[in-house]
C-alpha atoms as a PDB file:
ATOM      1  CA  UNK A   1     160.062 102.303 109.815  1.00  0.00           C
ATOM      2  CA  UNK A   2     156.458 102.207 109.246  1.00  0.00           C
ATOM      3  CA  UNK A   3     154.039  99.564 109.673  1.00  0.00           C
ATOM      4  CA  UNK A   4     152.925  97.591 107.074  1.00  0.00           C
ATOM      5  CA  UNK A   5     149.101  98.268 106.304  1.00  0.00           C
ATOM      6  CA  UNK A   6     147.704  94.984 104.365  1.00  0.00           C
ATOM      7  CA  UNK A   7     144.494  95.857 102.555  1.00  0.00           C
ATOM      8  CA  UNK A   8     142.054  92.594 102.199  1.00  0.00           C
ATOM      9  CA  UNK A   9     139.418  92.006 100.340  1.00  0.00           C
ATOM     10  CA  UNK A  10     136.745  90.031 101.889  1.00  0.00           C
ATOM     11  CA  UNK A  11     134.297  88.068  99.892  1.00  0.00           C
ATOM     12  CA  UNK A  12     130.438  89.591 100.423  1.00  0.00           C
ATOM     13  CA  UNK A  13     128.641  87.042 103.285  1.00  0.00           C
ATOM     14  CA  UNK A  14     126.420  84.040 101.834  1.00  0.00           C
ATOM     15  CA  UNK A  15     123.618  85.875 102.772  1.00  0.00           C
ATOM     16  CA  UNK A  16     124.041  88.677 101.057  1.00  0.00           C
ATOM     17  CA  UNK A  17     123.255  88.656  97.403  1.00  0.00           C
ATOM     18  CA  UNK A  18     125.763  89.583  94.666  1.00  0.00           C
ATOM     19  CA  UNK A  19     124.831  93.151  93.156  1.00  0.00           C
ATOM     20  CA  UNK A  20     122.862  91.584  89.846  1.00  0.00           C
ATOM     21  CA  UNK A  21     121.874  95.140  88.623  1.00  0.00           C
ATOM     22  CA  UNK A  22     125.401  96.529  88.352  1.00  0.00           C
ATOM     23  CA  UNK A  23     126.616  92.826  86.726  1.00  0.00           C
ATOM     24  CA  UNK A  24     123.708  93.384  84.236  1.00  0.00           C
ATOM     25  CA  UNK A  25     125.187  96.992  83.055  1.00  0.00           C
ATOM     26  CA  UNK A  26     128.313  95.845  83.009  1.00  0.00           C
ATOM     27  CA  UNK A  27     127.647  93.157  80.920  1.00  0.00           C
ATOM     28  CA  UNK A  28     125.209  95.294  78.267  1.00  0.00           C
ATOM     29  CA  UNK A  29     128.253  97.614  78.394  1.00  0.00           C
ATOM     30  CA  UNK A  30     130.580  94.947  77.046  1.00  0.00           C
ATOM     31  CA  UNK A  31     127.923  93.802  74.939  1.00  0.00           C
ATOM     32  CA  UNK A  32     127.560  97.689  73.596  1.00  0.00           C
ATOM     33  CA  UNK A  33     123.670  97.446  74.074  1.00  0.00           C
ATOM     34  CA  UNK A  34     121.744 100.025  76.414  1.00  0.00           C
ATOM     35  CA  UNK A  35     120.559  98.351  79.384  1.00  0.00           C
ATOM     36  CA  UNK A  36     117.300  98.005  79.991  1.00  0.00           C
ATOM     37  CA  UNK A  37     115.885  99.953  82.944  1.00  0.00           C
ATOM     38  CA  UNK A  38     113.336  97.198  83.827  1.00  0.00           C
ATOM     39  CA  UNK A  39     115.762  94.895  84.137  1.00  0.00           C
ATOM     40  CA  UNK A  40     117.777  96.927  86.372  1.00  0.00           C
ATOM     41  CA  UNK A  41     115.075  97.444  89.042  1.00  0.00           C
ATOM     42  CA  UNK A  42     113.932  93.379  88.871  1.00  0.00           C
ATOM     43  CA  UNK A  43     117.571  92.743  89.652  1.00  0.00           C
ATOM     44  CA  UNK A  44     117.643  95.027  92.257  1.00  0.00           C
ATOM     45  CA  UNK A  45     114.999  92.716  94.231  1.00  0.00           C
ATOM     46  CA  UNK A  46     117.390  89.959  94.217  1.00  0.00           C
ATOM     47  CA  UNK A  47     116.761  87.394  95.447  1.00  0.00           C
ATOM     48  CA  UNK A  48     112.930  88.184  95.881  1.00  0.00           C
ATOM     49  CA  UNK A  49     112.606  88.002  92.856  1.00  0.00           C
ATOM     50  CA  UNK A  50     109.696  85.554  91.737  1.00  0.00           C
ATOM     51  CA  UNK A  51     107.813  87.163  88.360  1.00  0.00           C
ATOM     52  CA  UNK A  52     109.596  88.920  85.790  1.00  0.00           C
ATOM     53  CA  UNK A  53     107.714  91.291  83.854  1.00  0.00           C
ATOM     54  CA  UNK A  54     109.130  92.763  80.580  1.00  0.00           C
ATOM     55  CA  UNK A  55     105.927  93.032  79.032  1.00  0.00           C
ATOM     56  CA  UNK A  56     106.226  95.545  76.094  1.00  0.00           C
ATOM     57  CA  UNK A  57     109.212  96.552  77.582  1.00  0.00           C
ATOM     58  CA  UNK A  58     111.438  95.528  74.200  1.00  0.00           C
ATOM     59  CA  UNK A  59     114.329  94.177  76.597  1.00  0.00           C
ATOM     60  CA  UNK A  60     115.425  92.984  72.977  1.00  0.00           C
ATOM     61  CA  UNK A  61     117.392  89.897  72.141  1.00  0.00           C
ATOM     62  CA  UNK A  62     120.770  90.558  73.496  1.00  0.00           C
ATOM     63  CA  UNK A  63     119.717  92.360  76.472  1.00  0.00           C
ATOM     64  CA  UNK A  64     117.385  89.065  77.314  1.00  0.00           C
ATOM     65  CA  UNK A  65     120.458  86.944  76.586  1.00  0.00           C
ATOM     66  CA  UNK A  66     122.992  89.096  78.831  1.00  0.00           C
ATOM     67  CA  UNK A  67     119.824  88.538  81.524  1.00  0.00           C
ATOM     68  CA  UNK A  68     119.915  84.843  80.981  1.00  0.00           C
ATOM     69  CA  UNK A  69     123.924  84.290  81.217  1.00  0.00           C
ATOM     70  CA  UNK A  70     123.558  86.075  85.081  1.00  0.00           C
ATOM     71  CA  UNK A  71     120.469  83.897  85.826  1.00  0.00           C
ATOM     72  CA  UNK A  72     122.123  80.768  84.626  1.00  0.00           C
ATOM     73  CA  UNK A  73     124.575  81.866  87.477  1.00  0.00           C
ATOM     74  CA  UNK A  74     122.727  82.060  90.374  1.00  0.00           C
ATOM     75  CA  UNK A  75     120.939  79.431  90.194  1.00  0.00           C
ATOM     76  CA  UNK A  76     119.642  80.189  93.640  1.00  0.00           C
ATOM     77  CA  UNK A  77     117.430  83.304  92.324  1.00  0.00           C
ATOM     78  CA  UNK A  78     116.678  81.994  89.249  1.00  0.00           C
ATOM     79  CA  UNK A  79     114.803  78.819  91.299  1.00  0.00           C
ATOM     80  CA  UNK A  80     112.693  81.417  92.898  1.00  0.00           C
ATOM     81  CA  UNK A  81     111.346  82.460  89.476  1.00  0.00           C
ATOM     82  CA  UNK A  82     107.672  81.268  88.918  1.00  0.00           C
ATOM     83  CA  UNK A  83     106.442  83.495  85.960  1.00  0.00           C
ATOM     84  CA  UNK A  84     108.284  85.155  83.006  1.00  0.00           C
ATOM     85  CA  UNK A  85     106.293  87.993  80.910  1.00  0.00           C
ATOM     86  CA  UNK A  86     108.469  88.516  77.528  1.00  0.00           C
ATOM     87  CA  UNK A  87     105.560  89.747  75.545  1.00  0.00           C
ATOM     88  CA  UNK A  88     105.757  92.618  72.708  1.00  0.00           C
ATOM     89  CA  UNK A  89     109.554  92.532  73.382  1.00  0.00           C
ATOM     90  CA  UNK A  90     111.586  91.917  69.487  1.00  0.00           C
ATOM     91  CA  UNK A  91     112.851  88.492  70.631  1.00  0.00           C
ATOM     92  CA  UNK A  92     113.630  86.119  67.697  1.00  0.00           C
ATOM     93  CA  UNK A  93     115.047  82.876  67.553  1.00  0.00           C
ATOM     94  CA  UNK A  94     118.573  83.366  69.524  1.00  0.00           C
ATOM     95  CA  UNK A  95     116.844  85.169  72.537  1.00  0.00           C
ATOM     96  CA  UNK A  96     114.167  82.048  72.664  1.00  0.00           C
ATOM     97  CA  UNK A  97     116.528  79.681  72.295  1.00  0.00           C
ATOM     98  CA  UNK A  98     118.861  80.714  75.104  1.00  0.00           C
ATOM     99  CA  UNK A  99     115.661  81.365  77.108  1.00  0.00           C
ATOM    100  CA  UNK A 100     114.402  77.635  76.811  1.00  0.00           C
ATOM    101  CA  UNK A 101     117.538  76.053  77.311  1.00  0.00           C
ATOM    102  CA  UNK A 102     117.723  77.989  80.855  1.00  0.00           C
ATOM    103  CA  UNK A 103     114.145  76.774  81.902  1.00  0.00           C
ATOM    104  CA  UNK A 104     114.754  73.566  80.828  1.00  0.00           C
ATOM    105  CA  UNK A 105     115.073  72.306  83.922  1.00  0.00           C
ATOM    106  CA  UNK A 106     113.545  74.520  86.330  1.00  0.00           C
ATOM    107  CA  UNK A 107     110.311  72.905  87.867  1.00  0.00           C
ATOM    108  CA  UNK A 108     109.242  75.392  89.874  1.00  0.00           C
ATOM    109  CA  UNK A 109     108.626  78.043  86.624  1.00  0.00           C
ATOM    110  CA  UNK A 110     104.872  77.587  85.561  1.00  0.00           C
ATOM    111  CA  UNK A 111     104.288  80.090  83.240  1.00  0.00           C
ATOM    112  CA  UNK A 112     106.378  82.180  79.983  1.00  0.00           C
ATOM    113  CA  UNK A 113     104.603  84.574  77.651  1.00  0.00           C
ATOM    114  CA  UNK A 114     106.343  84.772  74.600  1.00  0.00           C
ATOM    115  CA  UNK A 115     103.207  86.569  72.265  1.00  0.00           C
ATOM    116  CA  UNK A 116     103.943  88.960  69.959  1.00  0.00           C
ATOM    117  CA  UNK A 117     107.974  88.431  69.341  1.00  0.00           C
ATOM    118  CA  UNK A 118     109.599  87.337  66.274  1.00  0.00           C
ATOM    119  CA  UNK A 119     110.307  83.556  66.432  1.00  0.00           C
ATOM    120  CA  UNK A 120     110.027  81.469  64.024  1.00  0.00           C
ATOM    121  CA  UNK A 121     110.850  77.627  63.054  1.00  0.00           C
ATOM    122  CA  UNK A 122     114.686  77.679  64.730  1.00  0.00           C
ATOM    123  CA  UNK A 123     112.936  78.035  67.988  1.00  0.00           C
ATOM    124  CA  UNK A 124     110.267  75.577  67.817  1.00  0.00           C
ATOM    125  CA  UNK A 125     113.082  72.487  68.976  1.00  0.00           C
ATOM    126  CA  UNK A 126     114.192  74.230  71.842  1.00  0.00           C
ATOM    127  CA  UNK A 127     110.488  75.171  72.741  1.00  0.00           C
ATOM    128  CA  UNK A 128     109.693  71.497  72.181  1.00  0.00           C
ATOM    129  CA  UNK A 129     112.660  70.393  74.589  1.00  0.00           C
ATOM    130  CA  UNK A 130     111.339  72.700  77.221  1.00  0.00           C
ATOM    131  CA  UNK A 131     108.263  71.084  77.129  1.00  0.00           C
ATOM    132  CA  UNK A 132     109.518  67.664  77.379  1.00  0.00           C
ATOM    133  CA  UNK A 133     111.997  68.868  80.200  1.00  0.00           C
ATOM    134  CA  UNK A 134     109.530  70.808  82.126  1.00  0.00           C
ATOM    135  CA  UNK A 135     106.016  69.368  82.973  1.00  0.00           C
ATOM    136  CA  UNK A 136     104.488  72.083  84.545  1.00  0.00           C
ATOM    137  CA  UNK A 137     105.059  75.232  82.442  1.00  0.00           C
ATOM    138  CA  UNK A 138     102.512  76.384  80.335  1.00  0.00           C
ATOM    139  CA  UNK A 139     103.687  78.835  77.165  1.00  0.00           C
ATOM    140  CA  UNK A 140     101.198  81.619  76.061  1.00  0.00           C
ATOM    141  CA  UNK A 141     102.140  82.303  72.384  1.00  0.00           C
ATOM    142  CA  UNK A 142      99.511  84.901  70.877  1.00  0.00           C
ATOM    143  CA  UNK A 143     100.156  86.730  67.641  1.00  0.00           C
ATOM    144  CA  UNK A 144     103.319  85.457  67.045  1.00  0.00           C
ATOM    145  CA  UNK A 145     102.609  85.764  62.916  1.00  0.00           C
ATOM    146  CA  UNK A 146     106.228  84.323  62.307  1.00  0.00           C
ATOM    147  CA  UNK A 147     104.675  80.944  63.501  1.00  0.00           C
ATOM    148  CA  UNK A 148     102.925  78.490  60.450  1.00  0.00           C
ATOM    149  CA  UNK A 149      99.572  76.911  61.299  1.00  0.00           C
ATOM    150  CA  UNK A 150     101.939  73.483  61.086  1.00  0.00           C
ATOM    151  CA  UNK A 151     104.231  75.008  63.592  1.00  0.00           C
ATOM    152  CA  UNK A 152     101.478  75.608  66.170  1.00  0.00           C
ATOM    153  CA  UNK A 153      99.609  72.624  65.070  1.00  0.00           C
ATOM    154  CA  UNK A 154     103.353  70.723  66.290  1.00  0.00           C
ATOM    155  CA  UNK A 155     103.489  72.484  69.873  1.00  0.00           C
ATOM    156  CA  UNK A 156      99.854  72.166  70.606  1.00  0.00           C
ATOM    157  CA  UNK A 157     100.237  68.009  70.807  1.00  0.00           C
ATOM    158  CA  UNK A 158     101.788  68.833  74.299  1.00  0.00           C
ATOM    159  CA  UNK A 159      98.639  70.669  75.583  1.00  0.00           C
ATOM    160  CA  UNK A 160     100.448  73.246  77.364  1.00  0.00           C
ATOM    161  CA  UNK A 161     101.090  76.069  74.453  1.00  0.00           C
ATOM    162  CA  UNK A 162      98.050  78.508  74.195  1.00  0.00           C
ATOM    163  CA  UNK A 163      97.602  80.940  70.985  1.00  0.00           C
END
């Protein structure tokens, strides 16, 4: 009779972070959208990560959404995050929605560059709420030509919006 071999699996130490980049293509995989290669090396640096940087990168709308359903996860890494760069990147109104509601309530994020996406009045609420939520953050929103003059006029009453 042989001996019984019992194979267990043993959870990854505290310390060590979860492997983000592989959860991110897994997740565009299931979503069936390509995954964006910037994203893949900024997840890599987990949990160093403190900027993001997709400017002109055109993460797109779903692949910013996967991105935001594994941040809203580890909440750990995303408190580290001080600056997001989403300019130039095809975002519209479900991308900046899920974005806001994510940064609601994290203090220690200062800065979000949403200029030149295509937003429009859906995401002015959940821009608004952010800026209630979170007093620090300042949102850059330059040549955004989905926005009205009365739409911009509405955001800059919080002082913290720049066009």
């Amino acid at each position: 009779m042989q001996p019984t071999v019992r194979k267990t699996l043993e959870a990854a130490p505290p310390s060590m972070p979860p492997n983000l980049s592989a959860m991110y293509i897994q997740r565009c995989k299931n979503q069936k959208i390509r995954p964006n290669f910037t994203a893949q090396k900024i997840l890599q640096k987990a949990p160093k990560i403190t900027k993001i940087d997709f400017s002109q990168d055109i993460i797109g709308a779903r692949g910013l959404i996967v991105l935001c359903d594994i941040l809203s996860e580890f909440k750990r890494i995303l408190n580290q995050i001080t600056e997001i760069d989403l300019s130039g990147n095809a975002l519209d109104n479900s991308a900046i929605i899920k974005l806001s509601q994510l940064l609601e309530n994290q203090q220690q994020m200062t800065y979000v560059n949403l200029s030149e996406n295509n937003f429009g009045r859906e995401s002015i609420q959940s821009i608004k709420q952010l800026l209630l939520n979170n007093k620090k953050i300042q949102i850059l929103i330059h040549d955004c030509r989905c926005l009205k003059d009365e739409q911009k006029q509405y955001l800059s009453k919080f002082g913290r919006v720049v066009y």
